[in-house]
N, C-alpha and C. Protein backbone atom coordinates (compact mmCIF):
# COMPACT_ATOMS: atom_id res chain seq x y z
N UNK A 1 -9.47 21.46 -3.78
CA UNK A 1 -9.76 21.10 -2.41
C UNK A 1 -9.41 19.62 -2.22
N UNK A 2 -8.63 19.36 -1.19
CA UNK A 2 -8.43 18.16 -0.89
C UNK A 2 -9.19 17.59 0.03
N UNK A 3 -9.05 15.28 -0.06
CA UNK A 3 -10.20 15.23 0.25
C UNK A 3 -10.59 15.81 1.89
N UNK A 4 -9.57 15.86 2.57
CA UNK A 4 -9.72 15.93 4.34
C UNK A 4 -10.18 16.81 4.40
N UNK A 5 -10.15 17.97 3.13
CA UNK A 5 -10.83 19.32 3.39
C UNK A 5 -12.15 19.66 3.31
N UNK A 6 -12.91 18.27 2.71
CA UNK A 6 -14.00 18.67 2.16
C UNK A 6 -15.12 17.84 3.45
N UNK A 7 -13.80 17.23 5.03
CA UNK A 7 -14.51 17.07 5.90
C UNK A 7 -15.09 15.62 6.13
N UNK A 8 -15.48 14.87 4.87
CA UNK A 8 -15.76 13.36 4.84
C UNK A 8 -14.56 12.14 5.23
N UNK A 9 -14.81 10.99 5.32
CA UNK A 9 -14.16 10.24 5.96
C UNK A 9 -14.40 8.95 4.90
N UNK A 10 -13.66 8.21 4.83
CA UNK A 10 -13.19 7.18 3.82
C UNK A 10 -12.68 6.10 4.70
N UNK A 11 -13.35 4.58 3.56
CA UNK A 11 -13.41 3.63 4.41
C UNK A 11 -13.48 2.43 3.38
N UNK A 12 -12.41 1.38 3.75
CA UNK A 12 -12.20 0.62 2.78
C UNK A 12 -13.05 -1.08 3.28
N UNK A 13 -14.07 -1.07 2.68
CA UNK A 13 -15.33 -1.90 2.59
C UNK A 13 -14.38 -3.63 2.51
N UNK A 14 -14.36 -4.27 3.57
CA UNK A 14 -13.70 -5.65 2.96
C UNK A 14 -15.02 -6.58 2.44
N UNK A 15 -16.39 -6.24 2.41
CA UNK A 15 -16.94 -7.31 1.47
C UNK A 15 -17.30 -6.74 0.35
N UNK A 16 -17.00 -5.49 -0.08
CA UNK A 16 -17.42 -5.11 -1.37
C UNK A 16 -16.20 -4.67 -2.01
N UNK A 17 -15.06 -4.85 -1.38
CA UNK A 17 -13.88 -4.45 -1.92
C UNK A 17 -14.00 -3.18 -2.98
N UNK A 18 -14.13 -2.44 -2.34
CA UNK A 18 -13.88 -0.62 -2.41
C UNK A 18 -14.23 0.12 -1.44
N UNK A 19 -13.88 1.51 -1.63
CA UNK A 19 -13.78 2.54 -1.41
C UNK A 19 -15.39 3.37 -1.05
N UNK A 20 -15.70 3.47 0.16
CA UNK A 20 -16.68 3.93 0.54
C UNK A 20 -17.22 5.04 1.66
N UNK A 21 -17.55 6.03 1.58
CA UNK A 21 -17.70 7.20 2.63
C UNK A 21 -18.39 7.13 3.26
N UNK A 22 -18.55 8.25 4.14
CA UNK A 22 -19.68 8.27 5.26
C UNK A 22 -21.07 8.50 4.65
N UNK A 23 -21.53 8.75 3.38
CA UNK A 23 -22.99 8.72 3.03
C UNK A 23 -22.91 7.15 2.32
N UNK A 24 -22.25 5.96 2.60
CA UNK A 24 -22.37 5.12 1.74
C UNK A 24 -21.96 3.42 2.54
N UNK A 25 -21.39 3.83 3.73
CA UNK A 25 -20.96 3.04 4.38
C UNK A 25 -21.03 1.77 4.62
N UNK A 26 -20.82 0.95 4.46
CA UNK A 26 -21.32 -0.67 5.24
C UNK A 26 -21.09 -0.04 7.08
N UNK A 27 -21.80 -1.62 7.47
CA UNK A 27 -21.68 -1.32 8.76
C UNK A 27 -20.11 -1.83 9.37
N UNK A 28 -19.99 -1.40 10.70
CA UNK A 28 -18.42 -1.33 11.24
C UNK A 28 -17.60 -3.11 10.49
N UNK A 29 -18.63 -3.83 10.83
CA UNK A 29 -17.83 -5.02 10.72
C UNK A 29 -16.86 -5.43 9.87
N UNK A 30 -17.25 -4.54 8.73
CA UNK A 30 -17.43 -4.88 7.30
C UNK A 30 -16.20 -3.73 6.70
N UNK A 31 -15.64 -3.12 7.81
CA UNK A 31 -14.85 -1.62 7.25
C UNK A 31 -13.74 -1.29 7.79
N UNK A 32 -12.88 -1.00 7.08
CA UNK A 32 -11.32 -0.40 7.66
C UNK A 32 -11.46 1.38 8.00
N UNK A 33 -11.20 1.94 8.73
CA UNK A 33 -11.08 3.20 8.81
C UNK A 33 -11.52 3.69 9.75
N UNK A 34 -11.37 5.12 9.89
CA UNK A 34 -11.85 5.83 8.85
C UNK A 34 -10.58 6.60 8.30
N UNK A 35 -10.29 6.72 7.18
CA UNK A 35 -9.19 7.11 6.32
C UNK A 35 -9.67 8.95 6.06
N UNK A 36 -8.43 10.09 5.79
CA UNK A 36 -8.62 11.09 5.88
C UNK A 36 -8.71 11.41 4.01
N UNK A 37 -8.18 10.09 3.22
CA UNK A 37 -8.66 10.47 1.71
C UNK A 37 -8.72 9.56 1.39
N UNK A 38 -9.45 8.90 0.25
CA UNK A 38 -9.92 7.56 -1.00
C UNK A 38 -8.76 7.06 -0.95
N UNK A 39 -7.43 7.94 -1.43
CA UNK A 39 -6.12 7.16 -1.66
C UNK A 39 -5.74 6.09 -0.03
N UNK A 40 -6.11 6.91 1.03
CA UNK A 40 -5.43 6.15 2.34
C UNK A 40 -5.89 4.71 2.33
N UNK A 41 -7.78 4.99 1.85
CA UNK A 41 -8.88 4.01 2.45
C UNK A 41 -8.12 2.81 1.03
N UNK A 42 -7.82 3.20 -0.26
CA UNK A 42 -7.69 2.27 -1.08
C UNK A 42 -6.61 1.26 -0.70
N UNK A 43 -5.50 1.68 0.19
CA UNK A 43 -4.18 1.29 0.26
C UNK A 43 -4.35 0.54 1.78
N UNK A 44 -5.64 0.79 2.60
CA UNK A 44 -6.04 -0.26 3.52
C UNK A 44 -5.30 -1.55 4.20
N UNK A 45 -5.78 -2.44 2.99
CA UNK A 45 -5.15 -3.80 3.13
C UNK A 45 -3.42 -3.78 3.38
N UNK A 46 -2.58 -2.90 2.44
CA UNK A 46 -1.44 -3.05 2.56
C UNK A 46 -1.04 -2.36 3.64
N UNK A 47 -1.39 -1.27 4.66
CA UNK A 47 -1.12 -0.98 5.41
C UNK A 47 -1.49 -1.93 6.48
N UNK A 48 -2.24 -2.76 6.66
CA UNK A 48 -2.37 -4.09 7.62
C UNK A 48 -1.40 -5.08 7.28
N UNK A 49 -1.13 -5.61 6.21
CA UNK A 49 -0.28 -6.17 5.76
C UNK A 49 1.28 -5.62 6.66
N UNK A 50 1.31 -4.81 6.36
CA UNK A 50 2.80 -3.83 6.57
C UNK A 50 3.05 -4.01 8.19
N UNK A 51 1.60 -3.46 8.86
CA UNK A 51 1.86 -3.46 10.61
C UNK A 51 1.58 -5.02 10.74
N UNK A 52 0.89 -5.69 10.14
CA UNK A 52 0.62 -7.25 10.97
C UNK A 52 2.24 -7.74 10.50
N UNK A 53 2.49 -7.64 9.78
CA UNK A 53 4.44 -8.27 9.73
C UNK A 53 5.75 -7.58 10.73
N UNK A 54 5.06 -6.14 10.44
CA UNK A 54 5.86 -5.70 11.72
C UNK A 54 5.58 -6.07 13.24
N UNK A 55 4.47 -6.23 13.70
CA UNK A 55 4.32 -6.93 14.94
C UNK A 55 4.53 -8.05 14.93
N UNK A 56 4.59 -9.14 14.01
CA UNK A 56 5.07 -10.26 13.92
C UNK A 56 6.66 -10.21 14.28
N UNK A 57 7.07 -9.54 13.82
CA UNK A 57 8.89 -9.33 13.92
C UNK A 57 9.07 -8.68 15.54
N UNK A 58 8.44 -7.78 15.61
CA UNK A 58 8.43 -7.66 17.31
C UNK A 58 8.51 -8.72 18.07
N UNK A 59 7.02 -9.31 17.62
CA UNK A 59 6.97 -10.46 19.11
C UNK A 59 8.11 -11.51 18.94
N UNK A 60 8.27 -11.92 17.72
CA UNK A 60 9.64 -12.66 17.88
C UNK A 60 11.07 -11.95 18.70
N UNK A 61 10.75 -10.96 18.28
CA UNK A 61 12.20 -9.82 18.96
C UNK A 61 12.22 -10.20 20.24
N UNK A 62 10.98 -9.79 20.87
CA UNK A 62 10.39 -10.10 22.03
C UNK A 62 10.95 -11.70 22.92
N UNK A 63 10.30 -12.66 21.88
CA UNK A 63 10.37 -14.36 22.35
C UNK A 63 12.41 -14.95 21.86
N UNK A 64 12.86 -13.91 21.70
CA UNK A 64 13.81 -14.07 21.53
C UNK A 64 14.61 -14.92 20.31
N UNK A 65 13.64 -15.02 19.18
CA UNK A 65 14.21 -15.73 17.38
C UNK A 65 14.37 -14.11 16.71
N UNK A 66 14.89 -15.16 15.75
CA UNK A 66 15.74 -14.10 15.05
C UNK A 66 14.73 -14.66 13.78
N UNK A 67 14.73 -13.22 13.16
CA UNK A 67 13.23 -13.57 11.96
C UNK A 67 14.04 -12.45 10.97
């Protein structure tokens, strides 16, 4: 059974740096997600990483530099 199947939701904790579900949660402030498996919620950060550089390259697209 995979995890989306088993219905819980995954959430990558930025002050405790891990991996945490819905029976275990920090509160919103404190959390990325909600991720559909452990693997999504672990890989978190780099998926912000990934879109905050790509919108960076937009808005330049946008303001008209070349990046």
């Amino acid at each position: 059974m995979t995890d989306s199947e088993r219905g819980g939701k995954y959430y990558w904790c930025t002050r405790h740096h891990r991996v945490e579900t819905d029976a275990d949660v920090c509160p919103a402030k404190h959390v990325l997600g909600p991720y559909d498996s452990a693997a999504d919620a672990e890989n978190a950060l780099q998926r912000v990483q990934e879109r905050n550089e790509a919108w960076e390259a937009e808005d330049a697209r946008w303001a008209g530099e070349d990046r």
